[in-house]
C-alpha atoms as a PDB file:
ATOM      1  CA  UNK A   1       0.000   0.000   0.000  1.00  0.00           C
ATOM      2  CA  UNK A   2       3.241   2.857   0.695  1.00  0.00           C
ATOM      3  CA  UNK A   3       4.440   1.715  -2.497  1.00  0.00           C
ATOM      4  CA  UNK A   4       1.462   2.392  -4.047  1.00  0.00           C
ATOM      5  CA  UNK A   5       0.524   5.931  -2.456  1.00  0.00           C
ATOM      6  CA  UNK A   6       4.300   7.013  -3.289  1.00  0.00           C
ATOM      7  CA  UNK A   7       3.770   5.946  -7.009  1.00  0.00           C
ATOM      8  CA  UNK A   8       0.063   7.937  -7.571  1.00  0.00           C
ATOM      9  CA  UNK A   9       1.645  11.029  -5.487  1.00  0.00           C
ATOM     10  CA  UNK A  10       4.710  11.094  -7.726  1.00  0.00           C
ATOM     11  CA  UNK A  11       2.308  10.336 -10.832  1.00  0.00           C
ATOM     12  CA  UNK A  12       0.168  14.159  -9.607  1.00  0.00           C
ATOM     13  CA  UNK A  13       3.603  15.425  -8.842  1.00  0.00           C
ATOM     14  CA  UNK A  14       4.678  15.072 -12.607  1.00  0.00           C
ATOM     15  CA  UNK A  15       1.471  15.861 -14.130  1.00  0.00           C
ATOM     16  CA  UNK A  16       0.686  18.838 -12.665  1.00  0.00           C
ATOM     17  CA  UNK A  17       0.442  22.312 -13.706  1.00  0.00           C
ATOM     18  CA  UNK A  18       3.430  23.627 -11.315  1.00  0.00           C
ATOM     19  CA  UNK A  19       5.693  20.863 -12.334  1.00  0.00           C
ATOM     20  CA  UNK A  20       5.241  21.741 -16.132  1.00  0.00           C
ATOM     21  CA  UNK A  21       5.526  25.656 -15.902  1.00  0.00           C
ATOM     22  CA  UNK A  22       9.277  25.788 -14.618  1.00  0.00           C
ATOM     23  CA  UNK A  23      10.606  24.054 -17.709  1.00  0.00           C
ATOM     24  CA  UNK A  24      13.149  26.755 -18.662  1.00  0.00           C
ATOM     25  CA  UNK A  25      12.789  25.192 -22.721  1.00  0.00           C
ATOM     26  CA  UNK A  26       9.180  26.518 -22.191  1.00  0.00           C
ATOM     27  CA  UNK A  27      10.257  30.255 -21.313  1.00  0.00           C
ATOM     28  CA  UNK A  28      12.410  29.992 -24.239  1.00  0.00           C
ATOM     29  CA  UNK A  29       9.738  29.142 -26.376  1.00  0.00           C
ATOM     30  CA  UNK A  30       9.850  32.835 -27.771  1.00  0.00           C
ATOM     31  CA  UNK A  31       5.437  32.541 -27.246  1.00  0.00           C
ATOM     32  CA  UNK A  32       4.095  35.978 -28.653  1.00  0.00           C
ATOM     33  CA  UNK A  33       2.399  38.190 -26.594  1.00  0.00           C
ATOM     34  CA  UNK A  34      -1.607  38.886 -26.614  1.00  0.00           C
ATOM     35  CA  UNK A  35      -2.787  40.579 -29.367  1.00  0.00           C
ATOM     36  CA  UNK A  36      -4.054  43.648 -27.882  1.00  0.00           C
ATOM     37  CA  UNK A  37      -5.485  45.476 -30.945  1.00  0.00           C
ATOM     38  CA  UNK A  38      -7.262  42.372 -31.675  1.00  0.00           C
ATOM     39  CA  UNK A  39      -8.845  42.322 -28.467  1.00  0.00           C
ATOM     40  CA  UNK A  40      -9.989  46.179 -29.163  1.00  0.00           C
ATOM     41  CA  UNK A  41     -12.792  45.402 -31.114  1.00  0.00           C
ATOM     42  CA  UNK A  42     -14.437  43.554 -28.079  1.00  0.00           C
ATOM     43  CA  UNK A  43     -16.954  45.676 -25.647  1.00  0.00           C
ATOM     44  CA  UNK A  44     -16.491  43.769 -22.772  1.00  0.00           C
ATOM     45  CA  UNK A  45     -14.304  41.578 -20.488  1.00  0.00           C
ATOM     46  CA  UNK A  46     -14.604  39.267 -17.473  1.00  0.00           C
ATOM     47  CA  UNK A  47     -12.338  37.832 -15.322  1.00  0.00           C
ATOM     48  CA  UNK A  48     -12.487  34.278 -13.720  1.00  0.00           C
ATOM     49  CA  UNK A  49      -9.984  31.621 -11.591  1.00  0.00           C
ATOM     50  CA  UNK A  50     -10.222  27.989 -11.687  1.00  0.00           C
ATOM     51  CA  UNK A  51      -6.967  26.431 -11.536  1.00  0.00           C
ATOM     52  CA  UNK A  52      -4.620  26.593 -13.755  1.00  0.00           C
ATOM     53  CA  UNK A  53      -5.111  29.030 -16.740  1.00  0.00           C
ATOM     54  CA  UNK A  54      -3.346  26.839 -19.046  1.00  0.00           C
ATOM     55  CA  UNK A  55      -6.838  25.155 -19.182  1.00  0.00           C
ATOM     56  CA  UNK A  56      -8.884  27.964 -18.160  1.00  0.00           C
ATOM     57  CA  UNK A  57      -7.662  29.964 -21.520  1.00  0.00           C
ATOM     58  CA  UNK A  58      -8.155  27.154 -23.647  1.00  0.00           C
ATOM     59  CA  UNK A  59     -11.613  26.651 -22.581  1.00  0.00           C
ATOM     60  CA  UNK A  60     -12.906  29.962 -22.961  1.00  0.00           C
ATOM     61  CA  UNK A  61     -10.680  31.020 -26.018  1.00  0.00           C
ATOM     62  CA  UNK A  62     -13.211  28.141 -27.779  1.00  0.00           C
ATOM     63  CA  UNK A  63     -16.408  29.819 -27.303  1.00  0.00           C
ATOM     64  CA  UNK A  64     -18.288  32.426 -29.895  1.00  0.00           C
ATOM     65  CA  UNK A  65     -17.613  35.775 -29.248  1.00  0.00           C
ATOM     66  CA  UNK A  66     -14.597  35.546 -26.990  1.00  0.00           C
ATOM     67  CA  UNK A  67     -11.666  36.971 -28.156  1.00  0.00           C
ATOM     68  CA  UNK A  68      -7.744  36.553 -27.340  1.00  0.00           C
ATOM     69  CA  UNK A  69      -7.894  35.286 -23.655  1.00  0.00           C
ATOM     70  CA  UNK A  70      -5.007  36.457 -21.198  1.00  0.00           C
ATOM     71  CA  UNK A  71      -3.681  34.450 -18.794  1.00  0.00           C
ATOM     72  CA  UNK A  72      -2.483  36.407 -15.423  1.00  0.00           C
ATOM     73  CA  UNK A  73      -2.672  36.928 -11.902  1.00  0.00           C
ATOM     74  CA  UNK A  74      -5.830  38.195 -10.009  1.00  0.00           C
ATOM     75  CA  UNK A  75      -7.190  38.505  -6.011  1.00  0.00           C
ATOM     76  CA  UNK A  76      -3.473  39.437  -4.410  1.00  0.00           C
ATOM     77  CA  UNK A  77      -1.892  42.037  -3.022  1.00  0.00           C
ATOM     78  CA  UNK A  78       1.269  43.097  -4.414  1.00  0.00           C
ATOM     79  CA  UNK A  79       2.243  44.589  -7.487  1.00  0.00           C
ATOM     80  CA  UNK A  80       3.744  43.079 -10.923  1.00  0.00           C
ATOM     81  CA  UNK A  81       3.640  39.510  -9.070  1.00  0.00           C
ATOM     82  CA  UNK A  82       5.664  36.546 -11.244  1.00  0.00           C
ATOM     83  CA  UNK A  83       4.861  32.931 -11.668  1.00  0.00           C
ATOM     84  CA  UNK A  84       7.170  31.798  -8.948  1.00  0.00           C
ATOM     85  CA  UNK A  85       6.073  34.319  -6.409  1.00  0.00           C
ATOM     86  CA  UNK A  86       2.042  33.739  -7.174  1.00  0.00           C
ATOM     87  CA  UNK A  87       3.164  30.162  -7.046  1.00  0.00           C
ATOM     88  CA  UNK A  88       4.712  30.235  -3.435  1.00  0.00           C
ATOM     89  CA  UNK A  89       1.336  31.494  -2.279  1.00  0.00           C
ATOM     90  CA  UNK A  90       2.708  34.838  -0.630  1.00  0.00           C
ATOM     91  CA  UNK A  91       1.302  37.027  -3.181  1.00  0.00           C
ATOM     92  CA  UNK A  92      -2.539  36.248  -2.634  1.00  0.00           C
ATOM     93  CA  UNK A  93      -3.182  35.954  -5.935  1.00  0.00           C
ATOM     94  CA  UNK A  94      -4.703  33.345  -7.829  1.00  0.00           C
ATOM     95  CA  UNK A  95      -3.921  32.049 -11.769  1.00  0.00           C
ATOM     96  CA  UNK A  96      -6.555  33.888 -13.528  1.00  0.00           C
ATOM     97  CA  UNK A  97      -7.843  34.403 -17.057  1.00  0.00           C
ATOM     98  CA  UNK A  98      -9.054  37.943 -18.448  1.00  0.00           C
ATOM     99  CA  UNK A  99     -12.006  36.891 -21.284  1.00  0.00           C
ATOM    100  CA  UNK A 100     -12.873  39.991 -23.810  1.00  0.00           C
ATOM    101  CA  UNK A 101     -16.120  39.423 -25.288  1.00  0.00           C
ATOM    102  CA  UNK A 102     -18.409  40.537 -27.808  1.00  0.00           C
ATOM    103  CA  UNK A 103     -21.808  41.008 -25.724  1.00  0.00           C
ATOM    104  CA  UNK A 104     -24.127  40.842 -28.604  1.00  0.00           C
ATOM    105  CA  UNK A 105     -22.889  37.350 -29.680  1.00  0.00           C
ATOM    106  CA  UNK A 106     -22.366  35.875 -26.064  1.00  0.00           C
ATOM    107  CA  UNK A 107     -23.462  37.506 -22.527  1.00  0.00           C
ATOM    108  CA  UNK A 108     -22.044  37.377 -19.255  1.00  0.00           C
ATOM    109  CA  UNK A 109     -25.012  34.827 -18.009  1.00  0.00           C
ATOM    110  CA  UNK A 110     -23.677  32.458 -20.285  1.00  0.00           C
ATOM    111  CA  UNK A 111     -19.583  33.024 -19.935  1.00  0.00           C
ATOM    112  CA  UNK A 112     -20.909  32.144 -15.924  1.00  0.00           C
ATOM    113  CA  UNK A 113     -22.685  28.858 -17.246  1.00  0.00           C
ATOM    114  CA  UNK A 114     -19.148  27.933 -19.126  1.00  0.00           C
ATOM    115  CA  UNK A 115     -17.308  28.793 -15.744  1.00  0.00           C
ATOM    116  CA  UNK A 116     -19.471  26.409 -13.518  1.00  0.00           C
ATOM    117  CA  UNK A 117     -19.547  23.763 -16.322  1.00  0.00           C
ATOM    118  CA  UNK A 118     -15.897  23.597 -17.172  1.00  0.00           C
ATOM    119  CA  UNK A 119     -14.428  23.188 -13.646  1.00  0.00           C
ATOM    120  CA  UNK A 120     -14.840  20.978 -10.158  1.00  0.00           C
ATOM    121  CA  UNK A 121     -17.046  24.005  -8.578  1.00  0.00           C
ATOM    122  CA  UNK A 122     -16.957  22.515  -5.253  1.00  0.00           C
ATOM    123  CA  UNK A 123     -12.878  21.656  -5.124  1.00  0.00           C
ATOM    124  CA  UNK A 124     -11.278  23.507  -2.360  1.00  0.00           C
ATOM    125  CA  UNK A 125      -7.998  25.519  -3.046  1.00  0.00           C
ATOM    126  CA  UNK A 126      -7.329  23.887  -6.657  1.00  0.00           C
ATOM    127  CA  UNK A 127      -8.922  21.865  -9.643  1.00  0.00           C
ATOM    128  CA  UNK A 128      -7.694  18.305 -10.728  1.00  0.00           C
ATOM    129  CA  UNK A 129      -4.013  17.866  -9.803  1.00  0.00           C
ATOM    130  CA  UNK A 130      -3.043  21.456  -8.820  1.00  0.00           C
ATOM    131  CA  UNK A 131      -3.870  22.400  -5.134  1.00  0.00           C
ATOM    132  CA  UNK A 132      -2.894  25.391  -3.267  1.00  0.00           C
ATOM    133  CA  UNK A 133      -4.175  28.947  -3.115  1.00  0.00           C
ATOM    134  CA  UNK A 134      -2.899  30.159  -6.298  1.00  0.00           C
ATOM    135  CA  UNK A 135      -5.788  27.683  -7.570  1.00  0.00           C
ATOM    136  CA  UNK A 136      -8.417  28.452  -6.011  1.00  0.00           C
ATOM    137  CA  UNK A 137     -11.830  29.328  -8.016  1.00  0.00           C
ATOM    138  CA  UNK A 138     -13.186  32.667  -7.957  1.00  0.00           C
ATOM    139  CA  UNK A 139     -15.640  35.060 -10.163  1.00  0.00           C
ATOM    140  CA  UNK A 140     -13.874  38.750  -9.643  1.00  0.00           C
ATOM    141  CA  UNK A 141     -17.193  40.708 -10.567  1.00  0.00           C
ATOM    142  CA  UNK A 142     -17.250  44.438 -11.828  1.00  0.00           C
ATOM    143  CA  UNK A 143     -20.455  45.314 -10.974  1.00  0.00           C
ATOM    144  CA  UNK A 144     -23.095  44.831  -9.081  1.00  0.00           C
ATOM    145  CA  UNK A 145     -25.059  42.549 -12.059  1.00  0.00           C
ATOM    146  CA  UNK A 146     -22.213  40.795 -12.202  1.00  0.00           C
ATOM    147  CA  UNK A 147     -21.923  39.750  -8.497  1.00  0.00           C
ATOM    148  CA  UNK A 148     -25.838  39.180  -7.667  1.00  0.00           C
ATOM    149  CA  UNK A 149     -25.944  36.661 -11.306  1.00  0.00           C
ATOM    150  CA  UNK A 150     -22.531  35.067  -9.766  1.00  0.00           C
ATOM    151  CA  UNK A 151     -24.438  34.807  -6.490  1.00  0.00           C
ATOM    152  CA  UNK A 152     -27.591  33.758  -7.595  1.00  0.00           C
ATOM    153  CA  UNK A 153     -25.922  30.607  -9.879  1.00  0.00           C
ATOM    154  CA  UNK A 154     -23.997  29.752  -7.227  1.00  0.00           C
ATOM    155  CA  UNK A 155     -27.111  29.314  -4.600  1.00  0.00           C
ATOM    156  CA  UNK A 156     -28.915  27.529  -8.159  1.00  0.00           C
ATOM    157  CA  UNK A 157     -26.281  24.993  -7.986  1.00  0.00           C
ATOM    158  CA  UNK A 158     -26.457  24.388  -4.198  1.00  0.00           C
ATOM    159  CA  UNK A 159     -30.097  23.493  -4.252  1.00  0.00           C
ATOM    160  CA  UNK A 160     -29.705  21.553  -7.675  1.00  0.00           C
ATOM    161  CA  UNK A 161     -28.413  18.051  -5.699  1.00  0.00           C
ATOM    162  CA  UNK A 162     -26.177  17.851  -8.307  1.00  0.00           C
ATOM    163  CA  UNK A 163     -23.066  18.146  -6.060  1.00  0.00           C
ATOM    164  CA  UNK A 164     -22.321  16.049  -2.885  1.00  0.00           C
ATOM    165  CA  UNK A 165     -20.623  19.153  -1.780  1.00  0.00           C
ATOM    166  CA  UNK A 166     -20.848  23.105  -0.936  1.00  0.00           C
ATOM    167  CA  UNK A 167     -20.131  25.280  -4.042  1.00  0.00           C
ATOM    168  CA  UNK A 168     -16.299  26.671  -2.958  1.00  0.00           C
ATOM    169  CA  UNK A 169     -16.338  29.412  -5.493  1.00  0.00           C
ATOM    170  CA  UNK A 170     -15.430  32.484  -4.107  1.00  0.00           C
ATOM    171  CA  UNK A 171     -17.003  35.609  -5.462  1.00  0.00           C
ATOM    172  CA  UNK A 172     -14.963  38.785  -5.498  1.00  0.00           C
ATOM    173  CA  UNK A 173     -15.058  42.658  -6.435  1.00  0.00           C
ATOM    174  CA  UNK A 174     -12.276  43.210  -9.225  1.00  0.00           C
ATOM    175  CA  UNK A 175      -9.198  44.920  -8.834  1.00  0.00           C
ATOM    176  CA  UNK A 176      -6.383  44.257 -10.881  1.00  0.00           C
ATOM    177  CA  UNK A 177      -5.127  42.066 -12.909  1.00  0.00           C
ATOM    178  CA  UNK A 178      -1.598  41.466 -14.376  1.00  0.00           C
ATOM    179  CA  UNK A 179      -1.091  39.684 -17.216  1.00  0.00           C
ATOM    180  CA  UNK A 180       1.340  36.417 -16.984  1.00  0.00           C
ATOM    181  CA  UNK A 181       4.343  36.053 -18.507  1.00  0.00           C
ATOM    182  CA  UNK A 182       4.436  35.316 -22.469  1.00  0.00           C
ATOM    183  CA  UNK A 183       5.286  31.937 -22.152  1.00  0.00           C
ATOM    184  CA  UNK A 184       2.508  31.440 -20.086  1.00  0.00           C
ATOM    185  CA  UNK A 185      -0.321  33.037 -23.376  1.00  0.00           C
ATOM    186  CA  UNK A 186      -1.844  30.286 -25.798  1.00  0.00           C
ATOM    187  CA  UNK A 187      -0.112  27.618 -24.002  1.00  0.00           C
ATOM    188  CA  UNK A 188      -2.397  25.044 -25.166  1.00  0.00           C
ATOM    189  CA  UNK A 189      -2.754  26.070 -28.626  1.00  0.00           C
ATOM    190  CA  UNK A 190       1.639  26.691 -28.531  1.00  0.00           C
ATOM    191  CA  UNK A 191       2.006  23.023 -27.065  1.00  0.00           C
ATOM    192  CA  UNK A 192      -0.802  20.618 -27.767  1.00  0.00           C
ATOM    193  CA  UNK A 193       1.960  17.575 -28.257  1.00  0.00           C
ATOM    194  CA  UNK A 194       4.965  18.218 -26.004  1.00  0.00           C
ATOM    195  CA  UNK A 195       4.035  18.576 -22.982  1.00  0.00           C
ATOM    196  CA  UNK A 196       2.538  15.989 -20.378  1.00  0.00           C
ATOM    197  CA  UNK A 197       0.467  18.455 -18.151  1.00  0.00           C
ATOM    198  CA  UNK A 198      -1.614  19.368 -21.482  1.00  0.00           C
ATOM    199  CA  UNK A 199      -1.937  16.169 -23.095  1.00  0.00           C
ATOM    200  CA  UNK A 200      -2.871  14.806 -20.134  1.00  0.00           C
ATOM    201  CA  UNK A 201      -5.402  17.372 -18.212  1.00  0.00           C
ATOM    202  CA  UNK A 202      -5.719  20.653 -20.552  1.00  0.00           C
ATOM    203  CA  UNK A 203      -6.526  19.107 -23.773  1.00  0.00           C
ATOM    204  CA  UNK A 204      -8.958  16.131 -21.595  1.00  0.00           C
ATOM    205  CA  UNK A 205     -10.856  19.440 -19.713  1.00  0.00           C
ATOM    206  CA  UNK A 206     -11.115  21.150 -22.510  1.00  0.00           C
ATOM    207  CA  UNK A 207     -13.073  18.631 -24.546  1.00  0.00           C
ATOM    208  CA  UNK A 208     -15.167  17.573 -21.650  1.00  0.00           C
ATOM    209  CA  UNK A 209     -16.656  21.647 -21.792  1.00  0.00           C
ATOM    210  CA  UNK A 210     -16.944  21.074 -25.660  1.00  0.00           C
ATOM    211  CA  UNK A 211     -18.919  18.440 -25.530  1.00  0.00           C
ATOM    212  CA  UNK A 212     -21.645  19.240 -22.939  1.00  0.00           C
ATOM    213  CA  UNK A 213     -21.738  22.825 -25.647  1.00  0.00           C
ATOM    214  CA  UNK A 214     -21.445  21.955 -28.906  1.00  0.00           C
ATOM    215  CA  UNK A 215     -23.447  25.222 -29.789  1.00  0.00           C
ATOM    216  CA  UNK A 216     -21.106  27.326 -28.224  1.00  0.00           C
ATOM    217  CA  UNK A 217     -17.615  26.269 -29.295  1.00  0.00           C
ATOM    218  CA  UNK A 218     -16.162  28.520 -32.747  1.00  0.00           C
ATOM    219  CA  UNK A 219     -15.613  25.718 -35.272  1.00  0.00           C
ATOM    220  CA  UNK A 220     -11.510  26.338 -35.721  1.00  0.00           C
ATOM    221  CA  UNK A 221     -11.475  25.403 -32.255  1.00  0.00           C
ATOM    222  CA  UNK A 222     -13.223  22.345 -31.285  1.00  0.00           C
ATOM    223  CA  UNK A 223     -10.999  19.950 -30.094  1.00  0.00           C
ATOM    224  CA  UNK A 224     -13.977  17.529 -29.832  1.00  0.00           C
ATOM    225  CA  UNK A 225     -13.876  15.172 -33.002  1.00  0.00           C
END
């Protein structure tokens, strides 16, 4: 039985999200930056955690009317905070993802309904493999729409009996957010084959969302075949 628990804590170990970011071949990967003028044309954004935003990017980044999704660092308290410090948990920020979207093709009800539907909503400080603060789930809201549809969803699910557990999503005015590194942007899309993290728990989460929405998901991006 210690042989065993040793093996599947070294098999989470090497597929997890922390263990696959500090690969200094993928900071060399020379990964462009977001396209910012791109993302002009878009009237609105929202920000959401859950986990690592690897995945998190990937899954929104698939759906109508999103745009380029950024991957950075949200709910702390220091400035210009790096991968290794939001990492070591002393920041207070979580991995987040910054979605612009075209509200006429896809509204903020429904970027909540891909949230709750993509992720564990009732996982506690992580999703999947990664655990630790700098995982943890939360909807940053802008206004107060925002935060009473958040709320209201999240009290939906509670009473649904779909979940043997308490919703652990953690709702939370926006602040600030600072975009991640530029190794970190398009990760999925930049490394669908070589590394083990995304075959192995991006790429899966991904095509779980896709195929529970196969109305929302932009054609050049459906991982689903």
């Amino acid at each position: 039985m210690r042989n065993l628990l040793i093996l599947l804590s070294f098999f989470a170990l090497t597929t997890s999200c922390t263990q696959n970011k500090s690969s200094s071949s993928d900071q060399d990967a020379g990964v462009q930056p977001v396209n910012l003028e791109e993302n002009a044309k878009y009237n609105a954004q929202a920000v959401f955690a859950s986990g690592c935003f690897w995945c998190v990017e990937g899954v929104f980044e698939s759906v109508k009317g999103v745009g380029d999704v950024i991957s950075g660092y949200s709910g702390g308290h220091t400035s210009n905070p790096t991968y290794n410090e939001v990492g070591s948990g002393s920041t207070g920020h979580a991995e987040a993802v910054l979605v612009p979207y075209d509200s006429n093709i896809v509204d903020y009800p429904t970027l909540l309904k891909v949230y709750f539907n993509s992720m564990d909503p009732t996982q506690v400080n992580g999703q999947g493999p990664d655990r630790g603060t700098p995982y943890r789930s939360i909807i940053f809201y802008q206004n107060e729409q925002e935060r009473q549809l958040a709320e209201d969803m999240i009290k939906k699910l509670d009473a649904s009996g779909e979940y043997n557990r308490p919703i652990s999503v953690e709702v939370k005015a926006f602040e600030k957010f600072w975009p991640a590194e530029d190794y970190h942007q398009d990760y999925v899309k930049n490394h669908p084959n070589d590394n083990p993290y995304v075959l192995n728990e991006s790429i899966p989460r991904i095509k779980r969302f896709q195929r529970q929405f196969p109305e929302l998901i932009k054609p050049n991006k459906n991982l689903v075949k």
